[in-house]
C-alpha atoms as a PDB file:
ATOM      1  CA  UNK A   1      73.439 135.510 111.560  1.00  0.00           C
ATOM      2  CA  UNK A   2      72.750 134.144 114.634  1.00  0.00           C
ATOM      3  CA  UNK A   3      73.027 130.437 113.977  1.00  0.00           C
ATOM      4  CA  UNK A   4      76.449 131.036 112.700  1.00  0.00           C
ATOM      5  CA  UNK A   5      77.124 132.758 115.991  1.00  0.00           C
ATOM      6  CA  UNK A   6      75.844 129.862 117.857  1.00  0.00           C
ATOM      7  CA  UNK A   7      78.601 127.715 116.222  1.00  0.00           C
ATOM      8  CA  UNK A   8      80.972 129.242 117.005  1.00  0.00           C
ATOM      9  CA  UNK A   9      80.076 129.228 120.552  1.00  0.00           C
ATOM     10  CA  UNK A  10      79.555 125.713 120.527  1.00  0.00           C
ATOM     11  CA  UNK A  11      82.962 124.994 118.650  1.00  0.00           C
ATOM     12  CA  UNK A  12      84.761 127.577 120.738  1.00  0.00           C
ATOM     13  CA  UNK A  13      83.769 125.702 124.009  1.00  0.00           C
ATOM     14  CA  UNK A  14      86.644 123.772 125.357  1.00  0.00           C
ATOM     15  CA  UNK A  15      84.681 120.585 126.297  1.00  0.00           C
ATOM     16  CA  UNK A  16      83.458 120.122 122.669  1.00  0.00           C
ATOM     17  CA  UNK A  17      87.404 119.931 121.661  1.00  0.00           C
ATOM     18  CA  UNK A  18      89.205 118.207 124.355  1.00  0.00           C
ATOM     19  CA  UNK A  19      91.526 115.490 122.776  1.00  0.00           C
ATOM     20  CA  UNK A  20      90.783 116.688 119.650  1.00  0.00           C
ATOM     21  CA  UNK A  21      92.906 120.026 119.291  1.00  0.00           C
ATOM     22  CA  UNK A  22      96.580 120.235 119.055  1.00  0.00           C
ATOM     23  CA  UNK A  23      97.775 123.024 121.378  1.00  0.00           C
ATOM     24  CA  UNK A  24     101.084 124.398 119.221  1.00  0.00           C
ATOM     25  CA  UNK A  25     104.283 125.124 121.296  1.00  0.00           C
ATOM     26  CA  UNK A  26     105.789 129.040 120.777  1.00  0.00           C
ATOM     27  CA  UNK A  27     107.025 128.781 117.082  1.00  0.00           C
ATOM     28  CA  UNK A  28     106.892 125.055 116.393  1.00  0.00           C
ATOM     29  CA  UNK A  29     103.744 123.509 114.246  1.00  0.00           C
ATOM     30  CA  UNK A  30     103.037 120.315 113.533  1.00  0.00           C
ATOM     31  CA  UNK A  31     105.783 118.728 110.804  1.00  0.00           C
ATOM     32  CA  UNK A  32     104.134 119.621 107.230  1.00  0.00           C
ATOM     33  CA  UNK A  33     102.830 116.997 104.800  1.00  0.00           C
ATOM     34  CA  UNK A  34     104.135 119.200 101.737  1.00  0.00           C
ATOM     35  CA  UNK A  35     107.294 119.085 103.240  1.00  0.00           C
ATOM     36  CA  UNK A  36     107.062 115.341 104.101  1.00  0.00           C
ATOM     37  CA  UNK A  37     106.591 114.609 100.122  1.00  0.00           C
ATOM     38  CA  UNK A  38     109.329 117.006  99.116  1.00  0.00           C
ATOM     39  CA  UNK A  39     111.503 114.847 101.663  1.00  0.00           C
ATOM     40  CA  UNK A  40     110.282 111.612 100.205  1.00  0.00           C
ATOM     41  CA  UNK A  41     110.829 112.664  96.560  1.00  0.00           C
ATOM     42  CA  UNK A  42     114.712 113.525  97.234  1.00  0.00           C
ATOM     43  CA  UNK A  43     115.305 110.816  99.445  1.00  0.00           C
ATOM     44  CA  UNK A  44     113.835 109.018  96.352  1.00  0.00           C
ATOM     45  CA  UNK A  45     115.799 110.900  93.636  1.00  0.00           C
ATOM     46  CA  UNK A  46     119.300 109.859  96.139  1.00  0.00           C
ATOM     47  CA  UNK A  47     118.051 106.535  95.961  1.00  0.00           C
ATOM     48  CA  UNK A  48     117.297 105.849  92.551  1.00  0.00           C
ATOM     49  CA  UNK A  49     119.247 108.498  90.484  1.00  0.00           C
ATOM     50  CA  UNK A  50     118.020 109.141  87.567  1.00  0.00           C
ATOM     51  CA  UNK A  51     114.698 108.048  87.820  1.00  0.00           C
ATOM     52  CA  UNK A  52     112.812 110.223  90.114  1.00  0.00           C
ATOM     53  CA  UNK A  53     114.257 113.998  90.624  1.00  0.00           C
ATOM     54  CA  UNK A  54     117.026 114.954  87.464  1.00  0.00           C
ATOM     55  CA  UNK A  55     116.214 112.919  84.730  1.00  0.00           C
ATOM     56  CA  UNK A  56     119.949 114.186  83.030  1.00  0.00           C
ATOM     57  CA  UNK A  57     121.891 112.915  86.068  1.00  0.00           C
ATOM     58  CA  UNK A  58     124.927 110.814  84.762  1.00  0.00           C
ATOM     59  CA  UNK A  59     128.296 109.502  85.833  1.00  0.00           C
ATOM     60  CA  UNK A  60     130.028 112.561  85.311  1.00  0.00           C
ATOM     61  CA  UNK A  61     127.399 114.503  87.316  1.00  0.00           C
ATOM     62  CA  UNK A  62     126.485 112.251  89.740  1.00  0.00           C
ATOM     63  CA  UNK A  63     128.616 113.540  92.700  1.00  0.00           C
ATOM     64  CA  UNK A  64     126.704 116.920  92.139  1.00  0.00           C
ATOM     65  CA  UNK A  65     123.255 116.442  91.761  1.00  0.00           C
ATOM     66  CA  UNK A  66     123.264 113.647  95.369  1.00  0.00           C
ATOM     67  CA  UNK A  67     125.632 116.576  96.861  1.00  0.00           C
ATOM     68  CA  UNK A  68     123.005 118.986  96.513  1.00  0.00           C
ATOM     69  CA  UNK A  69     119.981 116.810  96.895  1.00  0.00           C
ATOM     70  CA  UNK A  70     121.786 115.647  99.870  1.00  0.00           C
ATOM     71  CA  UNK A  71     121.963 119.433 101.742  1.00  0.00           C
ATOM     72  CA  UNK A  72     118.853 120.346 100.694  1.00  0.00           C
ATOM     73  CA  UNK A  73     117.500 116.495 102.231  1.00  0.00           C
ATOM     74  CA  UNK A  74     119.033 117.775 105.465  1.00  0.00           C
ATOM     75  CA  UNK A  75     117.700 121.185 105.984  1.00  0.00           C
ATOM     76  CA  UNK A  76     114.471 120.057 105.007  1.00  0.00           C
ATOM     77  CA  UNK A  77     114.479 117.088 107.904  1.00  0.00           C
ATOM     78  CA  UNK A  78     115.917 119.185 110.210  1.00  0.00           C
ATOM     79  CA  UNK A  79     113.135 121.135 110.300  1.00  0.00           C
ATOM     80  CA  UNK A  80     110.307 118.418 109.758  1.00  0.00           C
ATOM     81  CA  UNK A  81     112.311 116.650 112.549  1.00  0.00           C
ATOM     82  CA  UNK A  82     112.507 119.381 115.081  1.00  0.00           C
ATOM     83  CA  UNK A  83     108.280 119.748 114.640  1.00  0.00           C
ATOM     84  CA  UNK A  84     107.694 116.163 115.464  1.00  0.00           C
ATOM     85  CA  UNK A  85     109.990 116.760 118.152  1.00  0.00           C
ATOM     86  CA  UNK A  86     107.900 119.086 119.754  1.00  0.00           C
ATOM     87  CA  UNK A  87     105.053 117.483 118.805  1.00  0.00           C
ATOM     88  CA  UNK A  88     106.134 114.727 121.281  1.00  0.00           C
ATOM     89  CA  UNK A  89     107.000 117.115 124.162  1.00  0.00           C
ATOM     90  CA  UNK A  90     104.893 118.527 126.694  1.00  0.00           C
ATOM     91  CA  UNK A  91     105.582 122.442 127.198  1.00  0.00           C
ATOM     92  CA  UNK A  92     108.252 122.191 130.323  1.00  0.00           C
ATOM     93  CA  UNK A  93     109.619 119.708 127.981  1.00  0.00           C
ATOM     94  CA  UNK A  94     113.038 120.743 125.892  1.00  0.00           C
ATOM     95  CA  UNK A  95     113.942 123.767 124.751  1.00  0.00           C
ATOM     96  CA  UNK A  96     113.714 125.207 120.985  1.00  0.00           C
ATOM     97  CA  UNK A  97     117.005 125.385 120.786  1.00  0.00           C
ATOM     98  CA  UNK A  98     117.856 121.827 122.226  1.00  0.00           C
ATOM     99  CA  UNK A  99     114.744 120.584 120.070  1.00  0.00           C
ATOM    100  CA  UNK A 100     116.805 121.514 117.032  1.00  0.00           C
ATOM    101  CA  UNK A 101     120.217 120.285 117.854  1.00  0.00           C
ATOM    102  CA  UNK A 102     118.204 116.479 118.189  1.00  0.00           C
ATOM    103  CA  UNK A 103     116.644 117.502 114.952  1.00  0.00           C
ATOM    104  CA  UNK A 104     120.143 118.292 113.268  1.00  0.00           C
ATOM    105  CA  UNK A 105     122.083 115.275 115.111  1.00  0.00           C
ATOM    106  CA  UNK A 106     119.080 112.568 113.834  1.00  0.00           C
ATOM    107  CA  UNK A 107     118.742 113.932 110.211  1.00  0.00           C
ATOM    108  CA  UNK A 108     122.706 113.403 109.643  1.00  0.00           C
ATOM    109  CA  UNK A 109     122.535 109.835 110.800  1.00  0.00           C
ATOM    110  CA  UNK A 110     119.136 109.452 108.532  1.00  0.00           C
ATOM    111  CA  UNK A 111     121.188 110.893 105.543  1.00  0.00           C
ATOM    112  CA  UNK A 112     123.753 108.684 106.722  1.00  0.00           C
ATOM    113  CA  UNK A 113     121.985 105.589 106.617  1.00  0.00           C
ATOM    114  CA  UNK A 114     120.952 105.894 102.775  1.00  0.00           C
ATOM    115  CA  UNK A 115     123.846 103.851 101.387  1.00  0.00           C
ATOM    116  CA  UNK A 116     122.562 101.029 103.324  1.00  0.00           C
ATOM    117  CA  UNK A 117     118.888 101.389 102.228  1.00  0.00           C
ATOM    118  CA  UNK A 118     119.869 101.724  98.547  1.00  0.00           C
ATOM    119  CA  UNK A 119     121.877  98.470  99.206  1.00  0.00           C
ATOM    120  CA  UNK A 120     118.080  96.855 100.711  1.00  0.00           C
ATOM    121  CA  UNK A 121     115.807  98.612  98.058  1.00  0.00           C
ATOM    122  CA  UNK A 122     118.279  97.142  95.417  1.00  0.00           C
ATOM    123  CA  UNK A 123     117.275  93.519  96.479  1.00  0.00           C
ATOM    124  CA  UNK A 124     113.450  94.618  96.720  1.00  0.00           C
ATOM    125  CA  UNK A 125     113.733  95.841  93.055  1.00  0.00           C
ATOM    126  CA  UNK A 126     115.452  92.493  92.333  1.00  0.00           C
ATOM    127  CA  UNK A 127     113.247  89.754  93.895  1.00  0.00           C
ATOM    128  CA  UNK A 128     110.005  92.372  92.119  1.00  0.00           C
ATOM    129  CA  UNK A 129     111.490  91.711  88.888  1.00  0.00           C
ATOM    130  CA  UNK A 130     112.618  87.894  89.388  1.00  0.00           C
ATOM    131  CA  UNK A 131     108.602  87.382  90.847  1.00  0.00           C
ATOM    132  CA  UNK A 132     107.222  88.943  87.572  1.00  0.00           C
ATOM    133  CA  UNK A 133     107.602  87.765  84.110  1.00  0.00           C
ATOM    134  CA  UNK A 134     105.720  90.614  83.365  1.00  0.00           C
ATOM    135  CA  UNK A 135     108.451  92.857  84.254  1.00  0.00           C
ATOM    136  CA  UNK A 136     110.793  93.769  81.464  1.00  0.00           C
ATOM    137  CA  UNK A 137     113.563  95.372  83.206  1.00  0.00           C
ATOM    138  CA  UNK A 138     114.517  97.130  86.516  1.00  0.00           C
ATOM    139  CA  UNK A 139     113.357 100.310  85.076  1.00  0.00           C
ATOM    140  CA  UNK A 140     110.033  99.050  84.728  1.00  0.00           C
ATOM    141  CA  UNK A 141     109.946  98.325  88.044  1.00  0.00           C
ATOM    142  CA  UNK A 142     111.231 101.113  89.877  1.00  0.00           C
ATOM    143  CA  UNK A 143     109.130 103.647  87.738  1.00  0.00           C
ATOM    144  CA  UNK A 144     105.504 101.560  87.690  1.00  0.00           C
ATOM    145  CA  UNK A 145     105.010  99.087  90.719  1.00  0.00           C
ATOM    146  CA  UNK A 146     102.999 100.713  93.342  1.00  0.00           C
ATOM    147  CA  UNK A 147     105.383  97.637  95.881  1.00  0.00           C
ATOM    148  CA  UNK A 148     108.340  99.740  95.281  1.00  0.00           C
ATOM    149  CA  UNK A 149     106.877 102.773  96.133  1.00  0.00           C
ATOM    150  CA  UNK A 150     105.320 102.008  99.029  1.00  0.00           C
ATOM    151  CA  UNK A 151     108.231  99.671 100.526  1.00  0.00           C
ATOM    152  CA  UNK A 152     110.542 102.878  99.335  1.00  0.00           C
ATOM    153  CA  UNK A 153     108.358 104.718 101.923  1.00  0.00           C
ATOM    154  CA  UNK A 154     108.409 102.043 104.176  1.00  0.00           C
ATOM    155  CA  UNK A 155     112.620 101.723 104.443  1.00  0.00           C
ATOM    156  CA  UNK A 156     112.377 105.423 104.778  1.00  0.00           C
ATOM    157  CA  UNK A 157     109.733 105.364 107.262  1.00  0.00           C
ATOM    158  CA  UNK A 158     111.349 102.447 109.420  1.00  0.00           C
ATOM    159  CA  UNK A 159     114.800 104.362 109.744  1.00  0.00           C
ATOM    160  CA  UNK A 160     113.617 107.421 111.110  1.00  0.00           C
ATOM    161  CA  UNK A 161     111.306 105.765 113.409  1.00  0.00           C
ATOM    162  CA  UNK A 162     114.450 103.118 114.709  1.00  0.00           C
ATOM    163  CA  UNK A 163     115.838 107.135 115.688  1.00  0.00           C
ATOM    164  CA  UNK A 164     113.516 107.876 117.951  1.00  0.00           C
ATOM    165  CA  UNK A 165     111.741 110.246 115.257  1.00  0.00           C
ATOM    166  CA  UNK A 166     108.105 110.696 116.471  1.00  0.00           C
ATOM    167  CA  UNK A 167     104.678 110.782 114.180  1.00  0.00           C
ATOM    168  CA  UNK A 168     106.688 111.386 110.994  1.00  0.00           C
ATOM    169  CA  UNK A 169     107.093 108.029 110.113  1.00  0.00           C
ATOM    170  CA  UNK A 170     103.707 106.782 110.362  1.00  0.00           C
ATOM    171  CA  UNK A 171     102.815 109.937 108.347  1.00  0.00           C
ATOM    172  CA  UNK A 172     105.155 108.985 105.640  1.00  0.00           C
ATOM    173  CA  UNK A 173     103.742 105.432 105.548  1.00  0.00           C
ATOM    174  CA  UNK A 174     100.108 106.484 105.189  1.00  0.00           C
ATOM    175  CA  UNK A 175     101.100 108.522 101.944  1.00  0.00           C
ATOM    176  CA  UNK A 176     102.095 105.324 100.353  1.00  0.00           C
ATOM    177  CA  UNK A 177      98.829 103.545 101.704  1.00  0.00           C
ATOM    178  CA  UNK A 178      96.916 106.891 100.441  1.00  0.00           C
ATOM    179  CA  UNK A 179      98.834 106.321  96.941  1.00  0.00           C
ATOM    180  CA  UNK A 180      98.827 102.771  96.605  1.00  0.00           C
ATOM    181  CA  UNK A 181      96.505 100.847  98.809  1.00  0.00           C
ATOM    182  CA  UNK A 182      99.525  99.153 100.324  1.00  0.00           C
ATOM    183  CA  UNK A 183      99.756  99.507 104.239  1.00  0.00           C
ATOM    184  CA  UNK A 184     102.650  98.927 105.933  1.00  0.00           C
ATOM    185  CA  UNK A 185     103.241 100.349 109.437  1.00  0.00           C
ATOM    186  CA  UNK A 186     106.460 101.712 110.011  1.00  0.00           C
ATOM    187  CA  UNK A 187     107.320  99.765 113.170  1.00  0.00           C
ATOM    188  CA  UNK A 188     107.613  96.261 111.164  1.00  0.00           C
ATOM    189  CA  UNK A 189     110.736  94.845 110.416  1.00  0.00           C
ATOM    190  CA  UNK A 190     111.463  93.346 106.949  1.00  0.00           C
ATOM    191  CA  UNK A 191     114.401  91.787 105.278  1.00  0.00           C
ATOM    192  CA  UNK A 192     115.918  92.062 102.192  1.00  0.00           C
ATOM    193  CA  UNK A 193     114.297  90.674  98.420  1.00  0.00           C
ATOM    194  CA  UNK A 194     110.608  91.455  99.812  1.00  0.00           C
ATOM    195  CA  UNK A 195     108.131  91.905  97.702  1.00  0.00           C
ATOM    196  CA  UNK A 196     104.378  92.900  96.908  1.00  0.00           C
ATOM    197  CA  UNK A 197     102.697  91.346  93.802  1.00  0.00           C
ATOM    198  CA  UNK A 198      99.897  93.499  92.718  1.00  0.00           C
ATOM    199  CA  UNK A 199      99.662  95.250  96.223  1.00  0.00           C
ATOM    200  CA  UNK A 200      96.254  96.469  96.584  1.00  0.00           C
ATOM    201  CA  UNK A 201      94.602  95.917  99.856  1.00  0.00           C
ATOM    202  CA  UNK A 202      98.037  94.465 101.618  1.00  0.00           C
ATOM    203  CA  UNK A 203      98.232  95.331 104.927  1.00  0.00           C
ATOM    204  CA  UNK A 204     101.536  94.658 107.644  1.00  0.00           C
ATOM    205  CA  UNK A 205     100.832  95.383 111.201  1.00  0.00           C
ATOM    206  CA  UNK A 206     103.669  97.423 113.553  1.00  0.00           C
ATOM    207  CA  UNK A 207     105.188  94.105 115.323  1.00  0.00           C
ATOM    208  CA  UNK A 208     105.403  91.973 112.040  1.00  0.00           C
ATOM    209  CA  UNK A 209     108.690  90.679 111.443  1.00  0.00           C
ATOM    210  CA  UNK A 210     108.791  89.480 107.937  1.00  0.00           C
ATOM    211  CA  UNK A 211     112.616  87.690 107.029  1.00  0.00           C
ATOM    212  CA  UNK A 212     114.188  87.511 103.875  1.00  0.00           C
ATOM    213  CA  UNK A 213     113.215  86.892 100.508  1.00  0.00           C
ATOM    214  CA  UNK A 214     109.320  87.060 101.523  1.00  0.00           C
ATOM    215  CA  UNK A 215     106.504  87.606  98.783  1.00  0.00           C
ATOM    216  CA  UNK A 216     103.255  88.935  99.483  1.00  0.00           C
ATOM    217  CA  UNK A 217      99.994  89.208  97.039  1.00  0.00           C
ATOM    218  CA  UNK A 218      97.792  91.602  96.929  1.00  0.00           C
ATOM    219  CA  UNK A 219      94.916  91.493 100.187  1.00  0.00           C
ATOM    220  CA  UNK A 220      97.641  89.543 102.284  1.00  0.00           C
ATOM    221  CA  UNK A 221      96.624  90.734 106.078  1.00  0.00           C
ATOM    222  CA  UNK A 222      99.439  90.326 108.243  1.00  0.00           C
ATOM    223  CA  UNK A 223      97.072  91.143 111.659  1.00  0.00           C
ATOM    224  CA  UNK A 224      96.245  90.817 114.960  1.00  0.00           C
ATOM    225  CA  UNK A 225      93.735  88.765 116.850  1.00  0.00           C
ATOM    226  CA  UNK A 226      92.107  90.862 120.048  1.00  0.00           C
ATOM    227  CA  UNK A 227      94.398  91.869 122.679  1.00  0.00           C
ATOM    228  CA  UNK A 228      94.143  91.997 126.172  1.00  0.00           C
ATOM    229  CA  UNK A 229      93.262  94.893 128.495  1.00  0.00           C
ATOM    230  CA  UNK A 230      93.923  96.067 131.616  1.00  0.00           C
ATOM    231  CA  UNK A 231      92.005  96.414 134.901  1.00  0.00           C
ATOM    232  CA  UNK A 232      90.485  99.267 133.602  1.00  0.00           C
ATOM    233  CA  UNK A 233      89.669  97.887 130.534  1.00  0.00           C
ATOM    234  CA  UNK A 234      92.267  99.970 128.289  1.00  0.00           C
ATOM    235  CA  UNK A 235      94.082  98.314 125.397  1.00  0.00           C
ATOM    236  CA  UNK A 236      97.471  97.148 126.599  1.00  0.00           C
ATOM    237  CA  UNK A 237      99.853  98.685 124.523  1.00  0.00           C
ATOM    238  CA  UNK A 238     103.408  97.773 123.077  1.00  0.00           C
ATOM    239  CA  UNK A 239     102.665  93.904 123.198  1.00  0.00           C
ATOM    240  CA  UNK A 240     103.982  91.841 119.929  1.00  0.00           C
ATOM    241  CA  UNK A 241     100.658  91.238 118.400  1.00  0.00           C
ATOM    242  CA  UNK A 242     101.726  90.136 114.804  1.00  0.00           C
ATOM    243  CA  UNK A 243     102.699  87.457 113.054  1.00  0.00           C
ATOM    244  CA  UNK A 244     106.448  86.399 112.258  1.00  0.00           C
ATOM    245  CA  UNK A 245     107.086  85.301 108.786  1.00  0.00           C
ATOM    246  CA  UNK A 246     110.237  83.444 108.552  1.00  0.00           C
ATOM    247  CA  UNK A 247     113.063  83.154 105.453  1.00  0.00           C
ATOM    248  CA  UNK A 248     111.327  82.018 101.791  1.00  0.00           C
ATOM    249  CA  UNK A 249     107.652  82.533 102.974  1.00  0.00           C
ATOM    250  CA  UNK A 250     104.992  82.383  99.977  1.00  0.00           C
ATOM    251  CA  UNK A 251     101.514  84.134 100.423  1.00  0.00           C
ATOM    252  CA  UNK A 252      98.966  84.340  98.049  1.00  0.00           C
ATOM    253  CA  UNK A 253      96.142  86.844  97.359  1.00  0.00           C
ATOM    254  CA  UNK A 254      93.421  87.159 100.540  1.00  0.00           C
ATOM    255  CA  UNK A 255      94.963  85.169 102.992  1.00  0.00           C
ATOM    256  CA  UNK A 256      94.914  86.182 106.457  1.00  0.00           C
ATOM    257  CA  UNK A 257      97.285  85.553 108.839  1.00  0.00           C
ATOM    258  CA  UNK A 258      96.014  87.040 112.531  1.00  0.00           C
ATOM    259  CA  UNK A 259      98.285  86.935 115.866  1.00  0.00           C
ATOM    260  CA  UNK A 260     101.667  86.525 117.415  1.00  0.00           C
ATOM    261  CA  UNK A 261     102.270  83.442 115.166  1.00  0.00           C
ATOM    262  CA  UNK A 262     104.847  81.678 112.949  1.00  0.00           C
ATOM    263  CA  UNK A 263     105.205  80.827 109.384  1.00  0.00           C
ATOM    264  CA  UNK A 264     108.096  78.419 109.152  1.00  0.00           C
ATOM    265  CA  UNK A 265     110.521  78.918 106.654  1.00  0.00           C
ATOM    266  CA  UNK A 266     109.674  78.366 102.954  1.00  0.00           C
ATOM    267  CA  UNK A 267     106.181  77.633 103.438  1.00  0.00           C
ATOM    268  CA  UNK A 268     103.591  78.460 101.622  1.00  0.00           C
ATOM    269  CA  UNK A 269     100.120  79.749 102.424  1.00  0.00           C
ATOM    270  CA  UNK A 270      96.973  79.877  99.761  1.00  0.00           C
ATOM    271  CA  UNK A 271      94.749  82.142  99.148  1.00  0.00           C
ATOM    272  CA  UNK A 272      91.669  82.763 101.041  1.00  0.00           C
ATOM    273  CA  UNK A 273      92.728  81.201 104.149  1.00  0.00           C
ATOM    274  CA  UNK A 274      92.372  82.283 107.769  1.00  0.00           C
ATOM    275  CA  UNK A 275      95.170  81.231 109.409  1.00  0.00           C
ATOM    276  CA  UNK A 276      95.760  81.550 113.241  1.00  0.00           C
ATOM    277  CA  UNK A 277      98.392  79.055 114.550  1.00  0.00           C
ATOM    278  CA  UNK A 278     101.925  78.660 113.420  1.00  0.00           C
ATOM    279  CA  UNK A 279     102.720  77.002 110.136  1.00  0.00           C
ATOM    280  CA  UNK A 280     105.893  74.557 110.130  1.00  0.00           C
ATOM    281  CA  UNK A 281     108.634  75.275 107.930  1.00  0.00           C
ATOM    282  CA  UNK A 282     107.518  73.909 104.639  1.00  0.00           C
ATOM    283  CA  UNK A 283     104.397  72.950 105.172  1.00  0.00           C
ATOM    284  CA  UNK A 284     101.787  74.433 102.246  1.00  0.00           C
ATOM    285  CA  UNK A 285      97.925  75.517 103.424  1.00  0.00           C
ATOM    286  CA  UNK A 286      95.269  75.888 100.940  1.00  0.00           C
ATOM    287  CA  UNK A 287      91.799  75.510 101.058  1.00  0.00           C
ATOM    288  CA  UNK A 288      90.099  72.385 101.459  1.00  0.00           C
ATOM    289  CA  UNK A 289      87.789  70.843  98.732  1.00  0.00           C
ATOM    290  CA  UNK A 290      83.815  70.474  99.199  1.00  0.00           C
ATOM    291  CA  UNK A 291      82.805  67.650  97.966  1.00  0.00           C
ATOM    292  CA  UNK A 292      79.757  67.103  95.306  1.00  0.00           C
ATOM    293  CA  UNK A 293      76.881  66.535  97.385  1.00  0.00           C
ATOM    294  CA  UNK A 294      74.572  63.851  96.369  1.00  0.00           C
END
């Protein structure tokens, strides 16, 4: 037919697709998001044995099963690695060959960093169970709260993107935003005992820095205000742009917190509020009463 002929004319021409179509390099495609979920389940199953992966894992077999979770974790990020890689390279960039040596060198310190994120997850599990008298155990919680899932992806995310990995984390991150409605970018830095209650709607911006024991509601925006551009009128990028929340921080469901600001420690912000200048250490913000009219 010649209307389908047309269209592919039309999609075929190069102007229609400029910006918009990844040109592959010889032999390396873009990292997989099958793969991506396959990496997050293990890294999931070495994190919380038991529980996700081999339900039959015990004591006695517990050198095994993270042994072999462990290789298999490795081969499959060396590969994922080495395609966002070359994603990030331009074709007189690095060699295949060099591409993968990167790829092997930053998936052994990833795998090598999981001790230490069990150690943080631990204290996320924790404070989720200590903020919820709902919560009947720590099984509970690491099998059912969408928080733990998506700040699981988040730890993972945030690692591999502190190695220089490029577009994989942010693809992790938006699997547990697909999953769970939580967003959290990948570039934020968060301490240990944080927390989601709920979760829905939550959103963390990339320059955030959230300190430590830190709980969040669900619809908490953690944003930024409009930034500047340059002469040509171009967002300037790689500016801090979010806020900073600081040790003990409280903030309840809807607020909104926009712009390189503060939130001293321990305070405590209510729900429904816009907030866009710093909040002293302390202090609690909630909404202001109407009064009756006459």
């Amino acid at each position: 037919m010649q209307i389908l002929t047309d269209a592919v004319e039309q999609l075929s021409e190069a102007s229609s697709y400029t910006g918009l179509c990844h040109h592959h390099r010889q032999g390396q495609p873009l990292p997989s998001a099958g793969q991506l979920e396959q990496i997050v389940d293990l890294a999931r199953a070495i994190l919380f044995p038991g529980y996700f992966g081999n339900s039959s894992v015990n004591a006695q077999t517990m050198t095994y099963h993270i042994g072999v979770d462990v290789e298999r974790l490795y081969h499959l990020l060396v590969e994922q690695i080495q395609a966002g890689l070359a994603f990030d390279v331009s074709e007189e960039g690095s060699g295949v060959e060099s591409l993968c040596e990167e790829a092997r060198r930053l998936a052994a310190l990833f795998i090598g960093r999981l001790p230490e994120m069990r150690r943080t997850l631990a204290t996320d599990v924790e404070a989720a169970y200590n903020g919820d008298p709902a919560a009947k155990n720590y099984g509970e919680v690491i099998c059912c709260y969408p928080a733990i899932r998506a700040i699981s992806n988040y730890r993972i995310a945030h690692e591999l993107l502190v190695l220089g990995v490029p577009l994989i984390p942010r693809i992790i991150t938006e699997m547990a935003h697909s999953e769970t409605g939580i967003d959290i970018h990948p570039g934020a830095t968060i301490g240990h005992h944080f927390t989601i209650d709920h979760g829905t709607g939550v959103v963390i911006g990339e320059t955030c820095i959230i300190g430590n024991n830190v709980k969040l509601y669900q619809g908490v925006t953690l944003g930024a205000k409009s930034f500047p551009l340059d002469e040509n009128g171009n967002p300037i990028k790689g500016i801090a742009r979010h806020p900073i929340l600081e040790d003990d921080v409280i903030v309840y469901s809807n607020a909104t917190i926009l712009g390189r600001i503060t939130i001293g420690k321990g305070a405590v912000v209510g729900g429904n509020i816009w907030v866009t200048e710093n909040v002293p250490a302390g202090e609690r913000i909630v909404q202001m009463k109407v009064k009756d009219r006459d």
